[in-house]
N, C-alpha and C. Protein backbone atom coordinates (compact mmCIF):
# COMPACT_ATOMS: atom_id res chain seq x y z
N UNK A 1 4.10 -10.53 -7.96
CA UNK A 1 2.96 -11.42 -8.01
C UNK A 1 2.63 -11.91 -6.62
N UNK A 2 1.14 -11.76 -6.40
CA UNK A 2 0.85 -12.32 -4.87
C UNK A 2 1.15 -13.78 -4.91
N UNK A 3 1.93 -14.62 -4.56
CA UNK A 3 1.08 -16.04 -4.31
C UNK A 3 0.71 -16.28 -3.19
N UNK A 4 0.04 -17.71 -3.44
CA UNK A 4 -0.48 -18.10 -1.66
C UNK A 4 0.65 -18.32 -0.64
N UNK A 5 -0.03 -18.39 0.35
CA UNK A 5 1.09 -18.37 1.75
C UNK A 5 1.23 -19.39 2.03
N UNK A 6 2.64 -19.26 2.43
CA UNK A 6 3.28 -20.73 2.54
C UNK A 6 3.03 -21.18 3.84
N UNK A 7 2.25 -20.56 4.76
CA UNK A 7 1.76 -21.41 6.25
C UNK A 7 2.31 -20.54 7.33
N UNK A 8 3.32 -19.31 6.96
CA UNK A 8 3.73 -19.16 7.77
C UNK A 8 2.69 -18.02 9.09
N UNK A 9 2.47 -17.34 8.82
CA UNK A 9 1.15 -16.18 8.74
C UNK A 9 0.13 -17.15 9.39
N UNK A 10 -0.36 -16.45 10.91
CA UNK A 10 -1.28 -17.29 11.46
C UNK A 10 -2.33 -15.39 11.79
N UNK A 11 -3.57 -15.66 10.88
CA UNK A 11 -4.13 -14.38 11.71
C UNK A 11 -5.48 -14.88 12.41
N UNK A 12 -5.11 -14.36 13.56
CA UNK A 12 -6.24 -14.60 14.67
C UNK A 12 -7.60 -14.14 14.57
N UNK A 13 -7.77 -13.21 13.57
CA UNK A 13 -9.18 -12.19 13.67
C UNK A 13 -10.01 -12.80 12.25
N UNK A 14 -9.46 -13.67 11.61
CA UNK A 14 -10.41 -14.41 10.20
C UNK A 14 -10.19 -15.74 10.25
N UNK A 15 -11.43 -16.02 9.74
CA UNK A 15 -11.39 -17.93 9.81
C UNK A 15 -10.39 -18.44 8.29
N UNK A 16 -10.04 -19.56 8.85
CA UNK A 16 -8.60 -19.93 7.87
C UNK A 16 -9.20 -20.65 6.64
N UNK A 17 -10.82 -20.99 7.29
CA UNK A 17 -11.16 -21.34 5.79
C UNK A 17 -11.79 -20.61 4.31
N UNK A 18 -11.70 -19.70 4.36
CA UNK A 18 -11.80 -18.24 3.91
C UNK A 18 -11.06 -17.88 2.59
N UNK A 19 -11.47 -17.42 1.86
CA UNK A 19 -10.53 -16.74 0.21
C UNK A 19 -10.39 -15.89 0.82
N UNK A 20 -10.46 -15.08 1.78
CA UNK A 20 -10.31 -14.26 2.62
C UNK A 20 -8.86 -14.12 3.45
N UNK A 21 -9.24 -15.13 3.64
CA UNK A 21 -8.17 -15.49 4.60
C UNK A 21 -6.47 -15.42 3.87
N UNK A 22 -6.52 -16.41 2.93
CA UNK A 22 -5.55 -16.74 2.17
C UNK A 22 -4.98 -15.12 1.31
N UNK A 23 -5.56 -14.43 1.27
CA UNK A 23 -5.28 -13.57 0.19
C UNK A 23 -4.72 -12.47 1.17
N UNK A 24 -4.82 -12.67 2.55
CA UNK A 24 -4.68 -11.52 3.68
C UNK A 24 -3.55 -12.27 4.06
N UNK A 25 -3.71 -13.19 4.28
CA UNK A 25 -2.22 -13.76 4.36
C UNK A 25 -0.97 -13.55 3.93
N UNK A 26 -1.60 -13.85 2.53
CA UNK A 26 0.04 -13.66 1.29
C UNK A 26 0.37 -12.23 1.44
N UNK A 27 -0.66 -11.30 1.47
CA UNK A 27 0.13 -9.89 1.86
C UNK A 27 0.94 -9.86 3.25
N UNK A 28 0.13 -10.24 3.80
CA UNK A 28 0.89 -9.92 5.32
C UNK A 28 2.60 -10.79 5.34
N UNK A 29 2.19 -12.16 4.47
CA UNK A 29 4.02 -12.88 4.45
C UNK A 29 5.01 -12.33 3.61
N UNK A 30 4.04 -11.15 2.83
CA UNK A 30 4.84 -10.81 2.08
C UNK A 30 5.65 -9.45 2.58
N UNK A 31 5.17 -9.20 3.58
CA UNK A 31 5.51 -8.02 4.26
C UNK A 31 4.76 -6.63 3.42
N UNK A 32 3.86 -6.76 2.97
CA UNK A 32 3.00 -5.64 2.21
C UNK A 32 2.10 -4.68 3.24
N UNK A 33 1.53 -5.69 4.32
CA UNK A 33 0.70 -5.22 5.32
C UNK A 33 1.39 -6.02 6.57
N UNK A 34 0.77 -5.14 8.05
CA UNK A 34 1.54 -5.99 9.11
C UNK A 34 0.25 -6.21 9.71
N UNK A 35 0.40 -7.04 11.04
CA UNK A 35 -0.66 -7.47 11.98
C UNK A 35 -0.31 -7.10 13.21
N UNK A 36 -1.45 -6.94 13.94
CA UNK A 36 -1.17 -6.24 15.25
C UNK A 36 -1.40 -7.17 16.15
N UNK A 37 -0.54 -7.71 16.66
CA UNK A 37 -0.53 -9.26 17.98
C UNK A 37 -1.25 -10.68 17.04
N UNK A 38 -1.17 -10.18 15.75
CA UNK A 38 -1.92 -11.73 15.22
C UNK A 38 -3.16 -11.01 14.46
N UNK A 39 -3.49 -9.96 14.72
CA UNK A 39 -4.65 -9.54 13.99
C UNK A 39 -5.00 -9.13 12.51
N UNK A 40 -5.18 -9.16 11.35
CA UNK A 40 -5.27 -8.56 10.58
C UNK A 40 -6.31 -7.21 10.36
N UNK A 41 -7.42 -7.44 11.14
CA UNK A 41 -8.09 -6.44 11.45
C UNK A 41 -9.08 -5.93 9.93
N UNK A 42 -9.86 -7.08 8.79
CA UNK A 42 -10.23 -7.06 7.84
C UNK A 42 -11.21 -6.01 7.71
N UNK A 43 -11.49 -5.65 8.77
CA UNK A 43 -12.58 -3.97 8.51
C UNK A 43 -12.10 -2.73 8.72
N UNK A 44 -10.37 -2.53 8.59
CA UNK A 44 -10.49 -1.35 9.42
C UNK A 44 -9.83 -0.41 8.40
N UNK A 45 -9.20 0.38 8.41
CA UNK A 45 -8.68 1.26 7.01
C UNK A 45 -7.42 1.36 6.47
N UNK A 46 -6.75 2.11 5.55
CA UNK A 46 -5.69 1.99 5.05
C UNK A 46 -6.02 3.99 4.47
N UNK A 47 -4.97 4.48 4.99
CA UNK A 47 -4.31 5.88 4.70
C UNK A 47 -3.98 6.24 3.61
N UNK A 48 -4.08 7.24 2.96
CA UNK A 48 -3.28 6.97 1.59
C UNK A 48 -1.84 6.97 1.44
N UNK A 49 -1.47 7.68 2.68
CA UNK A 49 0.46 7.09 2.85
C UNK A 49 0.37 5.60 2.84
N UNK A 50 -0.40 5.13 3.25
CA UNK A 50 -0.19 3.51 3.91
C UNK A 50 -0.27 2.64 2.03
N UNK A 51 -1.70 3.64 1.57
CA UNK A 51 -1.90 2.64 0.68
C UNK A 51 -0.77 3.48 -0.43
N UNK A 52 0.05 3.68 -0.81
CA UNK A 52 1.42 4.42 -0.87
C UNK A 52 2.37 2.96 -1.19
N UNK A 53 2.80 2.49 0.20
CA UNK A 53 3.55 1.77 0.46
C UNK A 53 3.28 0.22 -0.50
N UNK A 54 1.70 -0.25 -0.13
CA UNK A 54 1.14 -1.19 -0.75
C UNK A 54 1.14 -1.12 -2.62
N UNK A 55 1.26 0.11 -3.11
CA UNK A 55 0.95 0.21 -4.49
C UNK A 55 2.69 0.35 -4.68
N UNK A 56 3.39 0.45 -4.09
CA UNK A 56 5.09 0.68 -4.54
C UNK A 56 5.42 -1.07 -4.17
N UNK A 57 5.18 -1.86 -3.55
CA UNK A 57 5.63 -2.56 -2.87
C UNK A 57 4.62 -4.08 -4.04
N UNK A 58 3.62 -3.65 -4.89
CA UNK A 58 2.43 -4.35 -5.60
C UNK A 58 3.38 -4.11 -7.48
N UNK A 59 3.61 -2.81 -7.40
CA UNK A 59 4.39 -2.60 -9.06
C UNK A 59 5.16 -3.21 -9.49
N UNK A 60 6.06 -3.91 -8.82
CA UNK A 60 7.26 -4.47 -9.48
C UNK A 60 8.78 -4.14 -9.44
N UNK A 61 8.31 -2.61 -8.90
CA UNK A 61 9.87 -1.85 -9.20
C UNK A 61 10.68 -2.38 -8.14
N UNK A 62 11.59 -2.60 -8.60
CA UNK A 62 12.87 -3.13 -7.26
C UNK A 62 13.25 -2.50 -6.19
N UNK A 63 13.32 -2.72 -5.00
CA UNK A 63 13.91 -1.80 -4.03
C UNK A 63 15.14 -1.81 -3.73
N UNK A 64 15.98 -2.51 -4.72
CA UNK A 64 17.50 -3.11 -4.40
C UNK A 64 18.42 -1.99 -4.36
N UNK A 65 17.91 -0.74 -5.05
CA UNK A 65 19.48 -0.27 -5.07
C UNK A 65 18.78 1.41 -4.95
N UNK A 66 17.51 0.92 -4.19
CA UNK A 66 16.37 2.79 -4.49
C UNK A 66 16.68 3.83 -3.55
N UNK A 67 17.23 5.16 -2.99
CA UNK A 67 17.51 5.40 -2.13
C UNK A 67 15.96 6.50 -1.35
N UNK A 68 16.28 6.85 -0.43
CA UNK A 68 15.03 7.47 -0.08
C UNK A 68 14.95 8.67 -0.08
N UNK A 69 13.71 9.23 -0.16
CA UNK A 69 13.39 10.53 -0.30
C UNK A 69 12.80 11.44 0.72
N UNK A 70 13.71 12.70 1.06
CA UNK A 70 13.39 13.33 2.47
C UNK A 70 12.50 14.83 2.09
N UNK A 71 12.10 14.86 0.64
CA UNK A 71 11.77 15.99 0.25
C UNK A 71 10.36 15.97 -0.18
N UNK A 72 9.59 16.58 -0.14
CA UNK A 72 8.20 16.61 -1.20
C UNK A 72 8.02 17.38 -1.84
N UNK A 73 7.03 16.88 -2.94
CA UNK A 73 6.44 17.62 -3.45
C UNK A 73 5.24 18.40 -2.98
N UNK A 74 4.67 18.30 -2.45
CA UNK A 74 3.39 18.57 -2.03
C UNK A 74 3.60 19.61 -0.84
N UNK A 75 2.15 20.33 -0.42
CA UNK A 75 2.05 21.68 -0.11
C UNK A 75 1.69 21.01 1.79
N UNK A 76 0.59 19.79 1.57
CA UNK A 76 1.20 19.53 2.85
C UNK A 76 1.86 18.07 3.41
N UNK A 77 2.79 18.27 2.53
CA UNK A 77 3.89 16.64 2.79
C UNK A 77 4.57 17.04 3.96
N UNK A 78 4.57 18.23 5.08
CA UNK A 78 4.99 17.66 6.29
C UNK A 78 4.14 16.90 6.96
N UNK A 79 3.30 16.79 6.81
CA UNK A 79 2.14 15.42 7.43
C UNK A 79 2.59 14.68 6.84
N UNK A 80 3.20 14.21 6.01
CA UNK A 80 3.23 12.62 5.06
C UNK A 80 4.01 12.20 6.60
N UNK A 81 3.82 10.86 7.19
CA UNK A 81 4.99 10.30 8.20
C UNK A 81 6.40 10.00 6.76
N UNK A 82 7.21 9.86 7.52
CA UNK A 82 8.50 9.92 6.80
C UNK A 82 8.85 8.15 6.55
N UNK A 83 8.03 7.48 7.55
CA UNK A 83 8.10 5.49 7.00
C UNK A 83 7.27 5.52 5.51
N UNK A 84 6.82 6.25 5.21
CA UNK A 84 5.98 6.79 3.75
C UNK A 84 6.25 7.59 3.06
N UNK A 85 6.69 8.39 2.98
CA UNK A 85 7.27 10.27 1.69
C UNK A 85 7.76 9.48 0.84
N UNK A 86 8.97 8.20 1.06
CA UNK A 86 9.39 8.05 -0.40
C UNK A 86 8.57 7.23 -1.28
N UNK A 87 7.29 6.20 -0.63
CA UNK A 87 6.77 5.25 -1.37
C UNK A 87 5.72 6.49 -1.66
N UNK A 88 5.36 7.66 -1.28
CA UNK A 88 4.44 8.48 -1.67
C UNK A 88 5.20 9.22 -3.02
N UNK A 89 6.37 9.75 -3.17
CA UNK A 89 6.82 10.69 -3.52
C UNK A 89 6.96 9.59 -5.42
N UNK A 90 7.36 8.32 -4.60
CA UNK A 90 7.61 7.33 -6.02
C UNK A 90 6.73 6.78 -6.62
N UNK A 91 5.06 7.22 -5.73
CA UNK A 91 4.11 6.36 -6.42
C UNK A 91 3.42 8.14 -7.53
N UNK A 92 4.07 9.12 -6.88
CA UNK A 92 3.29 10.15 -7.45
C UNK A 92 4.28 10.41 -9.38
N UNK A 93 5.42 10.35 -9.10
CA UNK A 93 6.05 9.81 -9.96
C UNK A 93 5.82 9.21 -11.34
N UNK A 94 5.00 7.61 -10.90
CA UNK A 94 4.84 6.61 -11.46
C UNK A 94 3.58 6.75 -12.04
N UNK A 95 2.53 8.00 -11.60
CA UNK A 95 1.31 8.20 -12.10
C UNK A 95 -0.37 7.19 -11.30
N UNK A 96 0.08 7.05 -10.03
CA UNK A 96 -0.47 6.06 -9.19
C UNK A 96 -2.04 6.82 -8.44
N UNK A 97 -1.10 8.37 -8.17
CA UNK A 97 -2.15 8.97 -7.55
C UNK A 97 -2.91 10.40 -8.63
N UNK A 98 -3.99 10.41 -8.59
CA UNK A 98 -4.91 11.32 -9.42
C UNK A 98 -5.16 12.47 -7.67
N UNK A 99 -5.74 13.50 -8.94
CA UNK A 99 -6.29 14.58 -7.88
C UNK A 99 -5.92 15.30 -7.04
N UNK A 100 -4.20 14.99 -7.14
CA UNK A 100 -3.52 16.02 -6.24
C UNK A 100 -3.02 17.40 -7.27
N UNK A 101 -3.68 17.97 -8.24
CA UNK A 101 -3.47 18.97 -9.06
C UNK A 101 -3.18 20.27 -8.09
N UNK A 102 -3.68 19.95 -6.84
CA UNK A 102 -3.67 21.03 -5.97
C UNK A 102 -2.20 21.44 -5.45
N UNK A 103 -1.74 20.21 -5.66
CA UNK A 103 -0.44 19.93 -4.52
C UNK A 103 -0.92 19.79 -3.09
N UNK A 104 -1.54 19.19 -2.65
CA UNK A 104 -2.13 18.44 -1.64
C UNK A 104 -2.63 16.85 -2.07
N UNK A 105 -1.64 16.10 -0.64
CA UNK A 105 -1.89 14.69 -1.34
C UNK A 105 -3.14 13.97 0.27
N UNK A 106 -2.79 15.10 0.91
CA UNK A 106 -4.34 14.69 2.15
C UNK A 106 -3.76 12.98 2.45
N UNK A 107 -2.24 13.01 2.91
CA UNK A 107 -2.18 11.50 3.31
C UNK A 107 -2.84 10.91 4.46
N UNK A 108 -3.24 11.64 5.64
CA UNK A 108 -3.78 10.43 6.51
C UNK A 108 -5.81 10.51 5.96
N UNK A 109 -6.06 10.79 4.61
CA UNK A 109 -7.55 10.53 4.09
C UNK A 109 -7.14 8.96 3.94
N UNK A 110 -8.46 8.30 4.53
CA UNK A 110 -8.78 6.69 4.57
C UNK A 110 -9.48 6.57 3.20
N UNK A 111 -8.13 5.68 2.52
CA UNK A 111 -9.01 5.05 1.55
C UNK A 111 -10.42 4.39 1.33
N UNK A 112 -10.95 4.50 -0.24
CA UNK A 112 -12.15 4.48 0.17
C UNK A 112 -12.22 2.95 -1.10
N UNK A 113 -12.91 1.99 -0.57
CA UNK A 113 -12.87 0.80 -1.74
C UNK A 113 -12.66 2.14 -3.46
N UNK A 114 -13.61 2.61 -3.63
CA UNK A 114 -13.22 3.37 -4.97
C UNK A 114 -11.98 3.55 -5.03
N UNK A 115 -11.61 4.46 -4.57
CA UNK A 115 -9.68 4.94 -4.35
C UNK A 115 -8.95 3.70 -4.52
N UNK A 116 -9.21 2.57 -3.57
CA UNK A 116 -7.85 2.05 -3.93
C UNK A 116 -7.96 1.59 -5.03
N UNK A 117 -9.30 0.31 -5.70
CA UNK A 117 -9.40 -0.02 -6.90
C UNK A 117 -9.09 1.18 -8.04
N UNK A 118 -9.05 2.22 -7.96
CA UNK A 118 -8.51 3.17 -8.80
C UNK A 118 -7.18 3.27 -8.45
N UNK A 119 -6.35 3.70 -7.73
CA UNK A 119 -5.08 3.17 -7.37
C UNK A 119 -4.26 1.82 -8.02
N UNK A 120 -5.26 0.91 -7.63
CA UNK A 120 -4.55 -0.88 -8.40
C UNK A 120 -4.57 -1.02 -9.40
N UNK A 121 -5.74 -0.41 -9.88
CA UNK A 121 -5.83 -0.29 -11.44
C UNK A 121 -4.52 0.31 -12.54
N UNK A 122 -4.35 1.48 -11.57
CA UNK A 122 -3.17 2.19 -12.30
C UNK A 122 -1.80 1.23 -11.99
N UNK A 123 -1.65 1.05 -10.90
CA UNK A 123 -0.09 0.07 -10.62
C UNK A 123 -0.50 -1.04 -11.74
N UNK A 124 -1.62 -1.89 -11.55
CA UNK A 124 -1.53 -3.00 -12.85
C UNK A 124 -0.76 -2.72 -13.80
N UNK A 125 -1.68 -1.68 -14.47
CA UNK A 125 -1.59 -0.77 -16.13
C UNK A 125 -0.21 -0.56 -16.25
N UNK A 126 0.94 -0.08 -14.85
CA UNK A 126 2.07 0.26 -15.14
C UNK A 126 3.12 -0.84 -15.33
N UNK A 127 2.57 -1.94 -14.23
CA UNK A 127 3.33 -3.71 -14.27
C UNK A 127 3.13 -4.30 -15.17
N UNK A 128 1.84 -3.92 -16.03
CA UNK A 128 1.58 -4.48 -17.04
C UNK A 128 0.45 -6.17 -16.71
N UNK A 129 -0.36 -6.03 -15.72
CA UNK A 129 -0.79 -7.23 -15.57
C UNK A 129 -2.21 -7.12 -15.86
């Protein structure tokens, strides 16, 4: 569950009085997304490795005892970066990502608002929220 941020999270690039603000926050304290010198950078993109990480890290599933994965499935998962293959490999798993029938998961394609809301949609459906 997102909640609000407890103060710690200062981002330099959005005004603090903002629903904006607050909701970019709680990800970033939550360690979901990072900032670059203070920046959150609210226009810029998310990868589908990246948004990978965000939909494994949004489900619920525990990372307490998960080990990682050096293998793929996919035809071109030597592009996946390897800080991503296992949150890719566990979100493909979990039924997160559509359209890779090909065996191509095209990780550095920039999500597109459609994609991810199709993406969140499915992690909800699986957390149950």
């Amino acid at each position: 569950d997102l909640t609000a941020p407890e103060g710690d999270v200062e981002l330099t690039d959005m005004d603090k009085g903002s629903v904006d603000y607050q909701i970019a926050a709680a990800v970033v304290e939550q360690e979901m997304m990072e900032t670059k010198d203070g920046a959150f950078d609210p226009n810029g993109t998310l990868t589908r490795e990246e948004m990978a990480t965000v939909a494994m890290m949004s489900c619920s599933v525990s990372y307490a005892n998960a080990s990682h994965t050096y293998d793929t499935t996919y035809a071109d998962g030597e592009t996946i970066d390897q800080d991503y293959l296992t949150d890719v490999e566990r979100g493909t798993t979990l039924g997160f990502w559509k359209g890779t029938s090909t065996g191509v998961f095209s990780p550095k394609l920039t999500m597109t608002y459609e994609m991810t809301i199709a993406v969140l949609d499915r992690v909800s459906d699986f957390a149950g929220k």
